[in-house]
PDB file of N, CA and C in Angstrom:
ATOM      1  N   UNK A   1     111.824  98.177 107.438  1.00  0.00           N
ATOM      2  CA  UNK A   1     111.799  97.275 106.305  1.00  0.00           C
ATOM      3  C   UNK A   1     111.475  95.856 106.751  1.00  0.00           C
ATOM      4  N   UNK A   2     111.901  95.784 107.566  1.00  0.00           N
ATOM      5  CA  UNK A   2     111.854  93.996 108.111  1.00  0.00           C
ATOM      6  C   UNK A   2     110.127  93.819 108.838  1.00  0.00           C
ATOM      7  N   UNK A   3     109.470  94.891 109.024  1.00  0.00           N
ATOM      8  CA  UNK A   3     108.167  94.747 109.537  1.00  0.00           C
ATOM      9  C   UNK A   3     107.343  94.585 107.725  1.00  0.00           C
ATOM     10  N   UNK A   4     107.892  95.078 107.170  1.00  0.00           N
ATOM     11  CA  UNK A   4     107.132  95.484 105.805  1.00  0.00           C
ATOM     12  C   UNK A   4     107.150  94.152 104.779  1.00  0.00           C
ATOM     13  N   UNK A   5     108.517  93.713 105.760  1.00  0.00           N
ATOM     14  CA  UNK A   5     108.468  92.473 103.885  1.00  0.00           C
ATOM     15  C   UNK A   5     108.110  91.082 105.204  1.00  0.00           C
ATOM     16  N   UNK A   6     108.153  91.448 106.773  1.00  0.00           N
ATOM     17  CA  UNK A   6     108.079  90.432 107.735  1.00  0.00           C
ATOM     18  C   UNK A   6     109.404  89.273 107.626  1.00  0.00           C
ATOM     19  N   UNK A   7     110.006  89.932 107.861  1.00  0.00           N
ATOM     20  CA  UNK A   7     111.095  89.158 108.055  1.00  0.00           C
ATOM     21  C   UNK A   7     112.015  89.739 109.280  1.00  0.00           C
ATOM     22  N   UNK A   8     113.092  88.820 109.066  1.00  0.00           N
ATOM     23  CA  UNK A   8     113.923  89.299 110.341  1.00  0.00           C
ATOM     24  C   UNK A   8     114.630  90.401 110.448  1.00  0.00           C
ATOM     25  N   UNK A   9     114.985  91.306 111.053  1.00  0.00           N
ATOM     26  CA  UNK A   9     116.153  92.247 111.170  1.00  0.00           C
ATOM     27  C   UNK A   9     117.313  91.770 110.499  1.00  0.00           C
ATOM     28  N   UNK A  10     117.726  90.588 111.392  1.00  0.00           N
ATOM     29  CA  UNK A  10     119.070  90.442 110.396  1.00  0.00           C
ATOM     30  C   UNK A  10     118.871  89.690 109.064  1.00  0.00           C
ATOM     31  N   UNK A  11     118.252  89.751 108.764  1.00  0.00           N
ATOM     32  CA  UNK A  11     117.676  89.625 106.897  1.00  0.00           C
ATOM     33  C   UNK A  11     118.075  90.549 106.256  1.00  0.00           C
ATOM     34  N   UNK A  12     117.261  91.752 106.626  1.00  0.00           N
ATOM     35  CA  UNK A  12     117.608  93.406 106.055  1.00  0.00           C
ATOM     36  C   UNK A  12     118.389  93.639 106.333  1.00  0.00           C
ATOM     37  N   UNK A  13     119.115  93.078 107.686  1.00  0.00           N
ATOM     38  CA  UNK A  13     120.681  93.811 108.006  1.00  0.00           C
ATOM     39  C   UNK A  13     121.992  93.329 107.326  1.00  0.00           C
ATOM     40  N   UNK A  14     121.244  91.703 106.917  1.00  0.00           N
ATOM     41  CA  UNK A  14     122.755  91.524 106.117  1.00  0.00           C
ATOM     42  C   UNK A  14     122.370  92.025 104.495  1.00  0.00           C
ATOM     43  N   UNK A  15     121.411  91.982 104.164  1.00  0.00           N
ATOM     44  CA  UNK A  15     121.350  92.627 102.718  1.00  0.00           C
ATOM     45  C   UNK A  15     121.694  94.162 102.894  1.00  0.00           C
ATOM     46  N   UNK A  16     121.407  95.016 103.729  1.00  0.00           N
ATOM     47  CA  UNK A  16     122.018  96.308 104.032  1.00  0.00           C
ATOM     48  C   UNK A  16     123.300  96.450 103.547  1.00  0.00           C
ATOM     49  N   UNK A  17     123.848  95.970 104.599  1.00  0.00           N
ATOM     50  CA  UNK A  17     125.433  95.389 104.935  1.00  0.00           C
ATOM     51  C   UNK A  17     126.269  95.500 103.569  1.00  0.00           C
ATOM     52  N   UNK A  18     125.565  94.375 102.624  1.00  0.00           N
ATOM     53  CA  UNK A  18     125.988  94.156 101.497  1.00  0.00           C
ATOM     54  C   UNK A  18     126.120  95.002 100.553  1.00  0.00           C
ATOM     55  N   UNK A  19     125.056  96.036 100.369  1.00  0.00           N
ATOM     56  CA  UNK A  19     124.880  97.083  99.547  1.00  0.00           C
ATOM     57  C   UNK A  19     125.671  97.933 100.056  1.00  0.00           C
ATOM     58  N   UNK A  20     125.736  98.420 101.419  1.00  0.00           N
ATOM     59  CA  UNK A  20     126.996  99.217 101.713  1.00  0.00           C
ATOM     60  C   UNK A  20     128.072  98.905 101.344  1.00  0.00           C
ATOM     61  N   UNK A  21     128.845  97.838 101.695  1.00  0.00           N
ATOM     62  CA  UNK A  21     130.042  97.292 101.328  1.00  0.00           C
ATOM     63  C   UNK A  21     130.239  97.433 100.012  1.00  0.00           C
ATOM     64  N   UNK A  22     129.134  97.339  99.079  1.00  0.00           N
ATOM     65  CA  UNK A  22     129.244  97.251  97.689  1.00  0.00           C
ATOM     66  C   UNK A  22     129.320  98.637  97.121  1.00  0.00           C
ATOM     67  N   UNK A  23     129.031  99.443  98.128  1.00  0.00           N
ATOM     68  CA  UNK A  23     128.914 101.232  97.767  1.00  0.00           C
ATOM     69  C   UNK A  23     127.827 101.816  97.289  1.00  0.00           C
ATOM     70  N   UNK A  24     126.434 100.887  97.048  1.00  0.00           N
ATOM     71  CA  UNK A  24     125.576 101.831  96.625  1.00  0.00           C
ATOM     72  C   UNK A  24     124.708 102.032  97.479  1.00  0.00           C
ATOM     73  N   UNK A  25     124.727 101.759  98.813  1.00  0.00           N
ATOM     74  CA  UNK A  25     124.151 102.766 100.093  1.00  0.00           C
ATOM     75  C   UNK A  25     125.457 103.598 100.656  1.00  0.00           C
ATOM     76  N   UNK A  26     124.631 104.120 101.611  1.00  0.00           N
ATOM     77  CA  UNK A  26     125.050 104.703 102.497  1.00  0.00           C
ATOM     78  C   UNK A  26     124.484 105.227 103.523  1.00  0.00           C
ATOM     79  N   UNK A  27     125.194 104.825 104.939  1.00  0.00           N
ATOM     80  CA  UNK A  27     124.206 105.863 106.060  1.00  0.00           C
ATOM     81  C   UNK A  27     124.686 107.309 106.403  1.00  0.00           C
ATOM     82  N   UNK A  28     123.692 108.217 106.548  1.00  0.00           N
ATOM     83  CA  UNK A  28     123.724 109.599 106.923  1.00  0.00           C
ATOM     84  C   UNK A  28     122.703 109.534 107.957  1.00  0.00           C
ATOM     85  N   UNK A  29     122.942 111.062 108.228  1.00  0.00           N
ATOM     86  CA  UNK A  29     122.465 112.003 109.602  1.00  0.00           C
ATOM     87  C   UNK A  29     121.013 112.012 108.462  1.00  0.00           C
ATOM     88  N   UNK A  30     120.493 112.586 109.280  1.00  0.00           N
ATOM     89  CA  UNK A  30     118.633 114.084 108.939  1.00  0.00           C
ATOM     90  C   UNK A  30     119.146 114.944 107.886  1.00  0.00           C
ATOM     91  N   UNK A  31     120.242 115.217 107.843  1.00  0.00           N
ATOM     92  CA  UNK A  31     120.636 116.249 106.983  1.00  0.00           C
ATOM     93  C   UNK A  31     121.707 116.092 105.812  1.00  0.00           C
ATOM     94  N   UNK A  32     121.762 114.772 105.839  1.00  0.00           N
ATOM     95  CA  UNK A  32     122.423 114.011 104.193  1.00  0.00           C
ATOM     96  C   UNK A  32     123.799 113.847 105.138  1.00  0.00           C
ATOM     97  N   UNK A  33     124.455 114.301 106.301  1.00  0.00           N
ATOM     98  CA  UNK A  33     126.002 114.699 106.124  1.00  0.00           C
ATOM     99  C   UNK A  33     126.668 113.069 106.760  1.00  0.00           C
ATOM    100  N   UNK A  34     127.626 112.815 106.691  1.00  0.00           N
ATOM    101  CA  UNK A  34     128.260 111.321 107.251  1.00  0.00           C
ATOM    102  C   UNK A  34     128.254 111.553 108.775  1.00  0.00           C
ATOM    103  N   UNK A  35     128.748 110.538 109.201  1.00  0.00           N
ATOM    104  CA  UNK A  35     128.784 110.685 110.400  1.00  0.00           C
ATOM    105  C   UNK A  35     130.345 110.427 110.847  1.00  0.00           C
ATOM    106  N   UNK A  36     130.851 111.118 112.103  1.00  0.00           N
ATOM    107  CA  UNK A  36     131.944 111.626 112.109  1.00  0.00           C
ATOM    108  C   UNK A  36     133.152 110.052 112.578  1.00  0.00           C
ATOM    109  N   UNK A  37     132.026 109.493 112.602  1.00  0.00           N
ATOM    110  CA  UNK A  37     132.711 107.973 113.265  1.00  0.00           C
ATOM    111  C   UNK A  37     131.575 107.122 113.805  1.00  0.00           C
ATOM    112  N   UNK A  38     132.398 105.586 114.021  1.00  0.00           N
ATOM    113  CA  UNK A  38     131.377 104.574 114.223  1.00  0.00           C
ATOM    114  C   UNK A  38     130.390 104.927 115.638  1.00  0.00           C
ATOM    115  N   UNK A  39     131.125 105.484 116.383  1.00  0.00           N
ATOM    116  CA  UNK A  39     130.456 105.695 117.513  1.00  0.00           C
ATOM    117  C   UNK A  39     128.975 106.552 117.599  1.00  0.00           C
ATOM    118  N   UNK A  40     129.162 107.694 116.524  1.00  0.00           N
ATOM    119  CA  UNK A  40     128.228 108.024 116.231  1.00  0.00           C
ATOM    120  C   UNK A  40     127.145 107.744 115.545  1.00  0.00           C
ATOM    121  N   UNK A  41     127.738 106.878 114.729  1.00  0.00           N
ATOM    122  CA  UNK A  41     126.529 105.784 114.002  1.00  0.00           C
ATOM    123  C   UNK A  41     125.897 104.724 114.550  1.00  0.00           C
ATOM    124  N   UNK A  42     126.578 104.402 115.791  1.00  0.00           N
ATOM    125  CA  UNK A  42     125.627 103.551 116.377  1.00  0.00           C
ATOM    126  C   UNK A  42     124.923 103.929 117.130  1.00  0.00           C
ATOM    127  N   UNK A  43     124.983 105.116 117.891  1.00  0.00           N
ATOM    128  CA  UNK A  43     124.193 106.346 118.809  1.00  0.00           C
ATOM    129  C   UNK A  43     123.074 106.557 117.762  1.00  0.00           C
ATOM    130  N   UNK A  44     123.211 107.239 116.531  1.00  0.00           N
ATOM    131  CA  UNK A  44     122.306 107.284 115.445  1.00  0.00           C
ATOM    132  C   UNK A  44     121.475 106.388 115.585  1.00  0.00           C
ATOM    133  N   UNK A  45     121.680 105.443 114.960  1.00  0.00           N
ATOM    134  CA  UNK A  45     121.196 103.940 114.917  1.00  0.00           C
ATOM    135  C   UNK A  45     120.507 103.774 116.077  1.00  0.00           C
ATOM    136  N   UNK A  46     120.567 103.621 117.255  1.00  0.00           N
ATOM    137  CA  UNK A  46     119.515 103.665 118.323  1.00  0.00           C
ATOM    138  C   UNK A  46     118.722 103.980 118.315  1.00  0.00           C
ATOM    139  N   UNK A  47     119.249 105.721 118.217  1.00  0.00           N
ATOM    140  CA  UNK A  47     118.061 106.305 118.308  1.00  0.00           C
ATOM    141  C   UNK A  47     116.962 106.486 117.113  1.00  0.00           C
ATOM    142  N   UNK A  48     117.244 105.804 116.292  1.00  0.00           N
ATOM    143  CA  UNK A  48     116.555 105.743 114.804  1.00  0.00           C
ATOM    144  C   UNK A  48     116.487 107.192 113.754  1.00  0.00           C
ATOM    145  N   UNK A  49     117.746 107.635 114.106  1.00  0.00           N
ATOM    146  CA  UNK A  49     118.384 108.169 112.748  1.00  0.00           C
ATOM    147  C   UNK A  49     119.584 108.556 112.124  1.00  0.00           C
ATOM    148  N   UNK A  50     119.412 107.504 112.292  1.00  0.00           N
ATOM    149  CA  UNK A  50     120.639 106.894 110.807  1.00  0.00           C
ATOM    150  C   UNK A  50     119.635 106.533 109.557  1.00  0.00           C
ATOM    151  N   UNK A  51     120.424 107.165 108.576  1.00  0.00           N
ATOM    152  CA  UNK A  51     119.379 107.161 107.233  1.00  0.00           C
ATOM    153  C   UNK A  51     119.960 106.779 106.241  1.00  0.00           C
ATOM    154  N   UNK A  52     119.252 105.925 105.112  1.00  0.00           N
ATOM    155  CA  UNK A  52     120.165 105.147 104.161  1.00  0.00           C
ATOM    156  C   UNK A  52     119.788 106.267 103.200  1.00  0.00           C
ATOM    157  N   UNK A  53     121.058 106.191 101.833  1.00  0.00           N
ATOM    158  CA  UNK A  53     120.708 107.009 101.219  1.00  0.00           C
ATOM    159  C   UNK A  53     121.352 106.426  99.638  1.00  0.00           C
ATOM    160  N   UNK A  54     121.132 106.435  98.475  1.00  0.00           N
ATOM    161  CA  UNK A  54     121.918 106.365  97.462  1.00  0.00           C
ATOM    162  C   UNK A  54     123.193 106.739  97.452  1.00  0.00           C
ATOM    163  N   UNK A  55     124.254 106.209  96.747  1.00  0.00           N
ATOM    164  CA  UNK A  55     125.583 106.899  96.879  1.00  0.00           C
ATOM    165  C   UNK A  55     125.317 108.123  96.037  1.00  0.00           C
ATOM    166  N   UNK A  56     126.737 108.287  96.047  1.00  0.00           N
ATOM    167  CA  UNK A  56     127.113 109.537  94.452  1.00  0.00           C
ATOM    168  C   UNK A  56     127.453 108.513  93.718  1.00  0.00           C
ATOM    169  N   UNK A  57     127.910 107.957  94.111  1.00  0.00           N
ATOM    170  CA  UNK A  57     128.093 106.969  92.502  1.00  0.00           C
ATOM    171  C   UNK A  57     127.250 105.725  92.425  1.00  0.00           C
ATOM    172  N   UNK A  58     126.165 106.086  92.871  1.00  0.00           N
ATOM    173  CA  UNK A  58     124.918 105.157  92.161  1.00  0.00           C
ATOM    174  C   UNK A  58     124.933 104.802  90.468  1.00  0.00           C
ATOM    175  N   UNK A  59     124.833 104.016  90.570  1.00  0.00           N
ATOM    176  CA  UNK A  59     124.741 103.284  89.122  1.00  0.00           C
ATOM    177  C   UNK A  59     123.333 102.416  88.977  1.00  0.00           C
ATOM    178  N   UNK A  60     122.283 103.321  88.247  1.00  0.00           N
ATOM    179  CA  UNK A  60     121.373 102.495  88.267  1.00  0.00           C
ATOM    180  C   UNK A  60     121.251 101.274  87.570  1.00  0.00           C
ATOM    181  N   UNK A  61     121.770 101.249  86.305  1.00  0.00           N
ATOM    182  CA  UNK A  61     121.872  99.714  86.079  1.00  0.00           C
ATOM    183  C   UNK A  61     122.566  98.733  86.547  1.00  0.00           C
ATOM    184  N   UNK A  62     123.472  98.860  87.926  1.00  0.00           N
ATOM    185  CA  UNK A  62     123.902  98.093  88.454  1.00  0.00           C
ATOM    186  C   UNK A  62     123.159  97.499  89.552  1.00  0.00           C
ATOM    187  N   UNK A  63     122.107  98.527  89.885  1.00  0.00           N
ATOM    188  CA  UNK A  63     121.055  98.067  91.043  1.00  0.00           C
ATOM    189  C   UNK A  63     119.769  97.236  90.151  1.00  0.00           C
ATOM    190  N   UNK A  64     119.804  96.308  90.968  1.00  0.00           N
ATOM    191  CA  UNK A  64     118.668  95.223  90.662  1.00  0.00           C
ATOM    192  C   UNK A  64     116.766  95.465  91.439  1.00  0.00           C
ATOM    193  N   UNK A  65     117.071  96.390  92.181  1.00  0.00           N
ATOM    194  CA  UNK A  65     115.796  96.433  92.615  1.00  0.00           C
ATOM    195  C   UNK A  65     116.114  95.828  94.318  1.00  0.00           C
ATOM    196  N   UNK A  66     114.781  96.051  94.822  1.00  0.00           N
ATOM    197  CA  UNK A  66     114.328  95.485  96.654  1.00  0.00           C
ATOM    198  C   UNK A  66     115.268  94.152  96.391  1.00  0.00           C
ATOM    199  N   UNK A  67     115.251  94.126  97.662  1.00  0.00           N
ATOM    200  CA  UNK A  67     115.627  92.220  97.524  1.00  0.00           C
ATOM    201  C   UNK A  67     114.299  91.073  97.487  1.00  0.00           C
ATOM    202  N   UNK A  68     114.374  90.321  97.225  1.00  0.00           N
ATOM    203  CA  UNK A  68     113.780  89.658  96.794  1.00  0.00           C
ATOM    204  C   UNK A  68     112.714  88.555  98.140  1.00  0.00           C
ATOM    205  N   UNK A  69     111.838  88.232  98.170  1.00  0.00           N
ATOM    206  CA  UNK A  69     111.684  87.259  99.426  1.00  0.00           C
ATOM    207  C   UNK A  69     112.900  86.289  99.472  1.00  0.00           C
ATOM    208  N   UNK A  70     113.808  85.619  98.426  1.00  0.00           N
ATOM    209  CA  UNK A  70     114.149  84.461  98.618  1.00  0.00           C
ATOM    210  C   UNK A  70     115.536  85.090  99.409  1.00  0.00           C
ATOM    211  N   UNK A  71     116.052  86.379  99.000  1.00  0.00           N
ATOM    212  CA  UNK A  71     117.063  86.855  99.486  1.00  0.00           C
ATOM    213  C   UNK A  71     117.123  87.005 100.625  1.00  0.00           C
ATOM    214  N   UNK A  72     115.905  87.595 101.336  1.00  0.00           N
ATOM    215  CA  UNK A  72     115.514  88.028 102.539  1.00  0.00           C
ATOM    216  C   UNK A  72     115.569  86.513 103.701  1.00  0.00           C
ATOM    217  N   UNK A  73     114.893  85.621 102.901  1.00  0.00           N
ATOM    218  CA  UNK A  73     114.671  84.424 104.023  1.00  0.00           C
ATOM    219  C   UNK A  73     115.243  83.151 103.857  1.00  0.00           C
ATOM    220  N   UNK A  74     115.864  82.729 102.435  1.00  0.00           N
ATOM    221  CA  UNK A  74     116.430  81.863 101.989  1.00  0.00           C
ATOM    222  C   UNK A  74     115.498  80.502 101.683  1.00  0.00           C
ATOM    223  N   UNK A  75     114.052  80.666 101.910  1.00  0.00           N
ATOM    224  CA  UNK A  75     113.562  80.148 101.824  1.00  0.00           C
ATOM    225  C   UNK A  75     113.071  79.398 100.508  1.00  0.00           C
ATOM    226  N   UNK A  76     113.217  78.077 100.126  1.00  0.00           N
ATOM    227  CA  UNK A  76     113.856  77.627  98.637  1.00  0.00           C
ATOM    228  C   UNK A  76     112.287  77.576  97.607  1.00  0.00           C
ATOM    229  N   UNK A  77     111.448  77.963  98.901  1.00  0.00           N
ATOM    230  CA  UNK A  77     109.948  77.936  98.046  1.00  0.00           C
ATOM    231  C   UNK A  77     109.389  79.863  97.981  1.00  0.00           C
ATOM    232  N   UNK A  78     110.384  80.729  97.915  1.00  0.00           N
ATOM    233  CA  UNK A  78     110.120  81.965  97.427  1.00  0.00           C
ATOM    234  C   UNK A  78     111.783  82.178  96.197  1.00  0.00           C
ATOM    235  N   UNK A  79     112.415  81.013  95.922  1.00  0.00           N
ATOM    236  CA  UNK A  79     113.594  80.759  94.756  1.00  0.00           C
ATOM    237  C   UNK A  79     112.410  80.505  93.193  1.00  0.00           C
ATOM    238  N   UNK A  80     113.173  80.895  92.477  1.00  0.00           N
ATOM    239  CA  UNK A  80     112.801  80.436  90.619  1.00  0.00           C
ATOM    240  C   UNK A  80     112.093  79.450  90.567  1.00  0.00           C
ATOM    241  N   UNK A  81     110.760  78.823  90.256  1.00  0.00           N
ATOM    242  CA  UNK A  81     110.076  77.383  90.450  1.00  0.00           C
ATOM    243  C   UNK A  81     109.378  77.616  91.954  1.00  0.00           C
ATOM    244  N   UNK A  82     109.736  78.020  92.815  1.00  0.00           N
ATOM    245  CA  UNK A  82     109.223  77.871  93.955  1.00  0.00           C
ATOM    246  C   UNK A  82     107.629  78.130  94.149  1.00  0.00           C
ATOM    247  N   UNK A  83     106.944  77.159  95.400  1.00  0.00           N
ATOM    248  CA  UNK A  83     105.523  77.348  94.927  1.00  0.00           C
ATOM    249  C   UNK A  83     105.264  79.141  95.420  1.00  0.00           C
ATOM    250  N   UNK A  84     105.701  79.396  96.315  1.00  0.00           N
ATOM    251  CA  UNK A  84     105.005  80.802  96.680  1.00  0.00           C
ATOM    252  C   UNK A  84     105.630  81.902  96.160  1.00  0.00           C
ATOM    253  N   UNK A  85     106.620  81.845  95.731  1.00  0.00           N
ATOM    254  CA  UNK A  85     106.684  82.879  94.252  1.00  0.00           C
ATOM    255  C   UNK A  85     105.642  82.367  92.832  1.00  0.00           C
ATOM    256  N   UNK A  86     105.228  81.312  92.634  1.00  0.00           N
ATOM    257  CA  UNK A  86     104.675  81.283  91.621  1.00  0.00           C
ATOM    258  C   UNK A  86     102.914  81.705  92.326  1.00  0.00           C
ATOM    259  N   UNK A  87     103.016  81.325  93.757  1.00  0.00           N
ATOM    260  CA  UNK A  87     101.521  82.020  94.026  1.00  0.00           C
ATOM    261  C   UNK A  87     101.252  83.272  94.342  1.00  0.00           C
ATOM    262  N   UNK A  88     102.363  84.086  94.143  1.00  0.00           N
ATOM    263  CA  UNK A  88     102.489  85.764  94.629  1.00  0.00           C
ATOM    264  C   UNK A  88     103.127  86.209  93.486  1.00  0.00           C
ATOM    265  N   UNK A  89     103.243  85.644  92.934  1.00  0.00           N
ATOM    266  CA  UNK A  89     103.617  86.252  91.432  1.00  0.00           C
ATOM    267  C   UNK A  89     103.149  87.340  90.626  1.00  0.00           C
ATOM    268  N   UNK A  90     103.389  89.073  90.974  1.00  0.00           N
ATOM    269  CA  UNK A  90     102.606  89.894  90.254  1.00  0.00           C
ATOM    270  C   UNK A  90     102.775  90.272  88.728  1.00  0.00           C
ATOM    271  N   UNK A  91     104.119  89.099  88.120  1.00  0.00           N
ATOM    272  CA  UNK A  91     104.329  89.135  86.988  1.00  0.00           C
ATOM    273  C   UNK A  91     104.586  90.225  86.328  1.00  0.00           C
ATOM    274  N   UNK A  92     105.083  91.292  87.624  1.00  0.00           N
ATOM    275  CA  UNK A  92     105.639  92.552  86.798  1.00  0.00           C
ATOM    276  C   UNK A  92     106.377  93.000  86.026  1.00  0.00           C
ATOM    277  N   UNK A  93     107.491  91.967  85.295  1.00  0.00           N
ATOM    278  CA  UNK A  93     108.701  91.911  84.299  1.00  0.00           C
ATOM    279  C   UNK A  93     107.022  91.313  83.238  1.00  0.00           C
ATOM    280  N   UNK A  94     106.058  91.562  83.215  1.00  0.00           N
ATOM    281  CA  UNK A  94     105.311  90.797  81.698  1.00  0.00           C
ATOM    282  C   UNK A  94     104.661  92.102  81.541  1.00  0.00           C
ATOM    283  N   UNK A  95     104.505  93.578  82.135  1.00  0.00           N
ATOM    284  CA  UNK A  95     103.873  94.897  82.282  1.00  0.00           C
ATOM    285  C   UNK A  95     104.140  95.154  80.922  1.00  0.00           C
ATOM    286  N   UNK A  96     103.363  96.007  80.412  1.00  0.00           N
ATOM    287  CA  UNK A  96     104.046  96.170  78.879  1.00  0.00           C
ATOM    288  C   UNK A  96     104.397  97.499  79.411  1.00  0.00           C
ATOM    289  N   UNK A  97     105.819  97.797  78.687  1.00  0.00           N
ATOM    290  CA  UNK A  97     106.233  99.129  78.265  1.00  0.00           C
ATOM    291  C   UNK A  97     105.508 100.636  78.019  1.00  0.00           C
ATOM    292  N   UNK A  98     105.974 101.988  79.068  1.00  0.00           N
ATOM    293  CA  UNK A  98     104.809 102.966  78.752  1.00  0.00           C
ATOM    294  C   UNK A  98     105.223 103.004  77.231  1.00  0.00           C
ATOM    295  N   UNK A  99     106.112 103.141  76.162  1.00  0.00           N
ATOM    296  CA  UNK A  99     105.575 103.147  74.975  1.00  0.00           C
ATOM    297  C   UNK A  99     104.174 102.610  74.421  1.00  0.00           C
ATOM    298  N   UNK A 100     104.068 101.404  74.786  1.00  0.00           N
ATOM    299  CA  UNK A 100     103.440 100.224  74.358  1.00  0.00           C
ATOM    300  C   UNK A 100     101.758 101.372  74.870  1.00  0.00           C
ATOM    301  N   UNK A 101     101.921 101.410  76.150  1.00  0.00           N
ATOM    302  CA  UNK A 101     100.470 102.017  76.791  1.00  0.00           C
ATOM    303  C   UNK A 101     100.142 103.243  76.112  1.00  0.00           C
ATOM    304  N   UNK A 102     101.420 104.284  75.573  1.00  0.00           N
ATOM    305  CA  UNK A 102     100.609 105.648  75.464  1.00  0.00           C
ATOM    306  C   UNK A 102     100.414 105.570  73.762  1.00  0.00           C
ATOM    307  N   UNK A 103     100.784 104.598  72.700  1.00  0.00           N
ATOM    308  CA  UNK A 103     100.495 104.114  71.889  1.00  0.00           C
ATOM    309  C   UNK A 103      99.316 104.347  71.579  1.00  0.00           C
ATOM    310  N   UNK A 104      98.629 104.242  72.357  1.00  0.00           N
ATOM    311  CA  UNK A 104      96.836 104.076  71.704  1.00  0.00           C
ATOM    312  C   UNK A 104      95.865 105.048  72.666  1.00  0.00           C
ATOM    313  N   UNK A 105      97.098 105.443  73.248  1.00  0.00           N
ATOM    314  CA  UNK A 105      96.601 107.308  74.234  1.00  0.00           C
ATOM    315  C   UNK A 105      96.484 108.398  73.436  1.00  0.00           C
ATOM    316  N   UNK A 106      98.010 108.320  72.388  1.00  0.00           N
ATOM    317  CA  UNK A 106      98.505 109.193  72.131  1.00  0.00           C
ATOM    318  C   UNK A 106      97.387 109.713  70.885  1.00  0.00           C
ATOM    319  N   UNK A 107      96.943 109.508  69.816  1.00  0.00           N
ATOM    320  CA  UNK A 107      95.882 109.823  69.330  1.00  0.00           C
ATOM    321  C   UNK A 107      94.869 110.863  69.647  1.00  0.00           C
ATOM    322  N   UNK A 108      94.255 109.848  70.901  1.00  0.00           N
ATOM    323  CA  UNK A 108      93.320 110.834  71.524  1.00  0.00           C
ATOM    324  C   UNK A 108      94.001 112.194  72.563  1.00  0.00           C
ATOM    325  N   UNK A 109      94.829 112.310  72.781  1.00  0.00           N
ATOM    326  CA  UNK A 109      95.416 113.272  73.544  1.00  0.00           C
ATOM    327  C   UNK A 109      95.932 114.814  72.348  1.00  0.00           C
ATOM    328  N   UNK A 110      96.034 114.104  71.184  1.00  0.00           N
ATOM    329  CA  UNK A 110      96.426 115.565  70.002  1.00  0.00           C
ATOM    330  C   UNK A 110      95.375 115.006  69.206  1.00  0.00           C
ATOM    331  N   UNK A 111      94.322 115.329  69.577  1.00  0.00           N
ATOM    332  CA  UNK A 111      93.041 115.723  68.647  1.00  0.00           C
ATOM    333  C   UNK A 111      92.842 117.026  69.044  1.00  0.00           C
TER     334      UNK A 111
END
């Protein structure tokens, strides 16, 4: 993740962190199961598998989505107003609704 959004490890690691603590991650094995203790999770973790996963008690409307650049770097020009959120801005909260799209599909699809 931290190669993908280019940021630091401990960027993703404290937003990780957070979502764990908060309960809607979690790390597992290859095969969904916990791990039997810390020791083994950091052996995991080395060796690169340890795997995040949704809880069981995921609550999707409590999840907000990726984190954000500003979350990731604190940087006050990827914040609300900021110039490089307003220049990377894919304005995806303005997408219209698939209602809205299959609206003027739907016609031609039951002819």
């Amino acid at each position: 993740m931290a190669k993908i959004f280019r940021v630091s490890g401990a960027a993703i690691s404290g937003w990780m962190g957070r979502r764990i603590k908060a309960g809607m991650i979690e790390r597992v094995d290859e095969n969904g199961y916990y791990f039997p203790d810390d020791k083994a999770l950091e052996t995991a973790k080395r060796k690169g598998i340890a795997y995040l996963r949704a809880t069981e008690t995921y609550q999707n409307e409590t999840v907000k989505g990726l984190p954000t650049p500003f979350d990731l770097t604190g940087d006050p020009r990827w914040d609300e107003g900021g110039d490089l959120l307003h220049m990377y801005d894919l304005e995806l909260d303005k997408r219209p609704s698939d209602r809205q799209v299959f609206t003027g599909v739907n016609p031609v699809l039951t002819n």
